[in-house]
C-alpha atoms as a PDB file:
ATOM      1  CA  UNK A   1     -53.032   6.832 -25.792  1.00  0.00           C
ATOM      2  CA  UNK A   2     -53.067  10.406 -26.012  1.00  0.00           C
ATOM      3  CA  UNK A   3     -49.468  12.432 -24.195  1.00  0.00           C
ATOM      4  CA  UNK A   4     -50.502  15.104 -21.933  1.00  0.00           C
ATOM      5  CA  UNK A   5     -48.272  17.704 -20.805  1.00  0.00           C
ATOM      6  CA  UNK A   6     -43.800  16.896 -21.629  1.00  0.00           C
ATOM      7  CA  UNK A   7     -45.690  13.988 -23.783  1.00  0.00           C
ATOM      8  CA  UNK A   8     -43.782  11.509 -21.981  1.00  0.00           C
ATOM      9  CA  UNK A   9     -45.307   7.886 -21.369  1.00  0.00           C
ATOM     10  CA  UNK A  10     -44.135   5.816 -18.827  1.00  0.00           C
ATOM     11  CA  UNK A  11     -44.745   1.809 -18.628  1.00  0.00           C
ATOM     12  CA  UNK A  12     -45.242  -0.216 -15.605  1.00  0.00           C
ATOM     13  CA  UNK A  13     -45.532  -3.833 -14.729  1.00  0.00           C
ATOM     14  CA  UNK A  14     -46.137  -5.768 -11.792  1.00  0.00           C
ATOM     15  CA  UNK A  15     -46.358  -2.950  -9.107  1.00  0.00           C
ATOM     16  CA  UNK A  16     -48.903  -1.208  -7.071  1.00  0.00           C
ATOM     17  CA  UNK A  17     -48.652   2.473  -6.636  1.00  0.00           C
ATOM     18  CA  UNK A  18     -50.741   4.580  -4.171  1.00  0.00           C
ATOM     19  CA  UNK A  19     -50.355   8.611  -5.123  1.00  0.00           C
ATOM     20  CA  UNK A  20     -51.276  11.152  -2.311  1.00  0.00           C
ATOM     21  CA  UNK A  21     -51.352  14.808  -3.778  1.00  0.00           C
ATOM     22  CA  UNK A  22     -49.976  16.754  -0.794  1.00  0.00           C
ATOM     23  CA  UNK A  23     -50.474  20.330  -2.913  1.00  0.00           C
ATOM     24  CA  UNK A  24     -51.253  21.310  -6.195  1.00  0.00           C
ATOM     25  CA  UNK A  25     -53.241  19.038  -9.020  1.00  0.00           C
ATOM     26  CA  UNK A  26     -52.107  16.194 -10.811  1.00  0.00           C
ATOM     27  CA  UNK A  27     -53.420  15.127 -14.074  1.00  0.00           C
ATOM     28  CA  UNK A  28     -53.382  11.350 -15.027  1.00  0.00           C
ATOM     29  CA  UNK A  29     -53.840   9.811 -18.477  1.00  0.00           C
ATOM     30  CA  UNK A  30     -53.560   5.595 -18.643  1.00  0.00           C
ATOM     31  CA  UNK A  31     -53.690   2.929 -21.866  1.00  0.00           C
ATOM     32  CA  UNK A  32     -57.272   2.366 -19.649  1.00  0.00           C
ATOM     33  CA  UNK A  33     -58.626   5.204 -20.854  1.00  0.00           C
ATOM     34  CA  UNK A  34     -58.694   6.888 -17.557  1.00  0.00           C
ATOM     35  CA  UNK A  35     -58.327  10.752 -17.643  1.00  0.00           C
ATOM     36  CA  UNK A  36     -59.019  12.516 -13.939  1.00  0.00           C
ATOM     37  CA  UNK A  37     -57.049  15.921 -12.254  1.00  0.00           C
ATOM     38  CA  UNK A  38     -56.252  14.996  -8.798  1.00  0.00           C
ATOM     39  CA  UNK A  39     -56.190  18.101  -6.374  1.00  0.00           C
ATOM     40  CA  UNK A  40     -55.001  18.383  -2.891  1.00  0.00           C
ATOM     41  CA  UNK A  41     -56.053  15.745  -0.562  1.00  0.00           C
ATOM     42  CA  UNK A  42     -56.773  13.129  -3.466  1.00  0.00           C
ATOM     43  CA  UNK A  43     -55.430   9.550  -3.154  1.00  0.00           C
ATOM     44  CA  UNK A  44     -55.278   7.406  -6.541  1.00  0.00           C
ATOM     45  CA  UNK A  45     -54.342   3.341  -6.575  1.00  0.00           C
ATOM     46  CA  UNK A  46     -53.059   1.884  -9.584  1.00  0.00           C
ATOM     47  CA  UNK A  47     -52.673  -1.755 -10.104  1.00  0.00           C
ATOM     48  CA  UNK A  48     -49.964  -1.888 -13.242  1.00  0.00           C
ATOM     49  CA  UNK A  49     -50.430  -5.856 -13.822  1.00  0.00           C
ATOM     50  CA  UNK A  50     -49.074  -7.482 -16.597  1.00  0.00           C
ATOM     51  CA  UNK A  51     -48.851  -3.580 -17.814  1.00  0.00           C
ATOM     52  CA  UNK A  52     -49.985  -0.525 -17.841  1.00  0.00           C
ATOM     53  CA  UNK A  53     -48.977   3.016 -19.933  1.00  0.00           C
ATOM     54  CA  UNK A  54     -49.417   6.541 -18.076  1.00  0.00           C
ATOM     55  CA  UNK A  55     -48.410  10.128 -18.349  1.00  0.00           C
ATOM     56  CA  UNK A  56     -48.850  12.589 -15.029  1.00  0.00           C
ATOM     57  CA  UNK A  57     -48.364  15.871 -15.284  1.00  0.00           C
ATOM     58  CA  UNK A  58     -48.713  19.024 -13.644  1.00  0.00           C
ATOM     59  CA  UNK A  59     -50.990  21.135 -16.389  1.00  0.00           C
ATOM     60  CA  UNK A  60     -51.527  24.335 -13.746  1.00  0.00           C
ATOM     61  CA  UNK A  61     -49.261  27.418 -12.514  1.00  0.00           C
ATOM     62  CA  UNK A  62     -49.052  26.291  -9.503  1.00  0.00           C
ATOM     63  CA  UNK A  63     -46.496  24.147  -7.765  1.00  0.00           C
ATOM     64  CA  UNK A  64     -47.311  20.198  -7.543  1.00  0.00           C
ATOM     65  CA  UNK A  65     -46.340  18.494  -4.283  1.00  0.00           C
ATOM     66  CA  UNK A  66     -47.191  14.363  -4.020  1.00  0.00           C
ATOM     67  CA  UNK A  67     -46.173  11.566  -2.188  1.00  0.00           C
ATOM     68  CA  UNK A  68     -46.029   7.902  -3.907  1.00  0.00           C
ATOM     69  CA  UNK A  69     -46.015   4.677  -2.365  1.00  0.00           C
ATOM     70  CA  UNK A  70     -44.190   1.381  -4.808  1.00  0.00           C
ATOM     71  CA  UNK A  71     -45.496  -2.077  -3.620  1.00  0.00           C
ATOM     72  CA  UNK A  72     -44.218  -4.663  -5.540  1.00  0.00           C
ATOM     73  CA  UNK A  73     -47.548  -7.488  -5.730  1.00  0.00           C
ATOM     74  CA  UNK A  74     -47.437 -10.827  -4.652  1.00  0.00           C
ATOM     75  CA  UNK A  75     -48.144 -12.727  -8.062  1.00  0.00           C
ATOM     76  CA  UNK A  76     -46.945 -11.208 -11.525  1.00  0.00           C
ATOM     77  CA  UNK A  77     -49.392 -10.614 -14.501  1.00  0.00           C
ATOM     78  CA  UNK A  78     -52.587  -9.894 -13.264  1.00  0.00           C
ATOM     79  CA  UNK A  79     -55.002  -7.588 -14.883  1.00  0.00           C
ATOM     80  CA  UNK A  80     -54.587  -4.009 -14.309  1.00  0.00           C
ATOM     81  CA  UNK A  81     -56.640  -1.772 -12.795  1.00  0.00           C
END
C-alpha cells in the first residue's frame, strides 16, 4: 500500500468505524485498494475484520474537522470491507 500524506499506516482489527467529515476533506488510502477524498458532509463505514491497513490525511490548506464513531463487532475475524 502506497503512504499518503505523514506516510503513516495504521492497522485495525475487529472494529467498525463510521467517519463524518464535519469541515474540510479527508483523504483515505486502505490495503483494499480504496483511494477517495471525503469533503464536508461525507460519511465513510469501514469494517476492519480480521484486518485492515489505512492512512488518512488531510492533503489541502485548509483546516480538517471530523467526527469518528468505534464499534467494537459482535464476532471477530470477518472479512473486511
Amino acid at each position: 500500500m502506497e503512504n499518503i500524506g505523514d506516510g503513516r499506516v495504521i492497522c485495525h482489527q475487529n472494529v467498525e468505524i463510521v467517519t463524518y467529515i464535519v469541515d474540510g476533506v479527508l483523504t483515505h488510502q486502505d490495503s483494499m485498494g480504496t483511494r477517495e477524498s471525503l469533503g464536508r458532509g461525507s460519511v465513510q463505514f469501514m469494517s476492519a475484520g480480521h484486518g485492515i491497513q489505512h492512512s488518512e490525511h488531510n492533503l489541502e490548506d485548509e483546516p480538517l474537522r471530523f467526527v469518528q464513531i468505534w464499534i467494537n463487532t459482535r464476532r471477530d475475524n470477518i472479512e473486511p470491507v
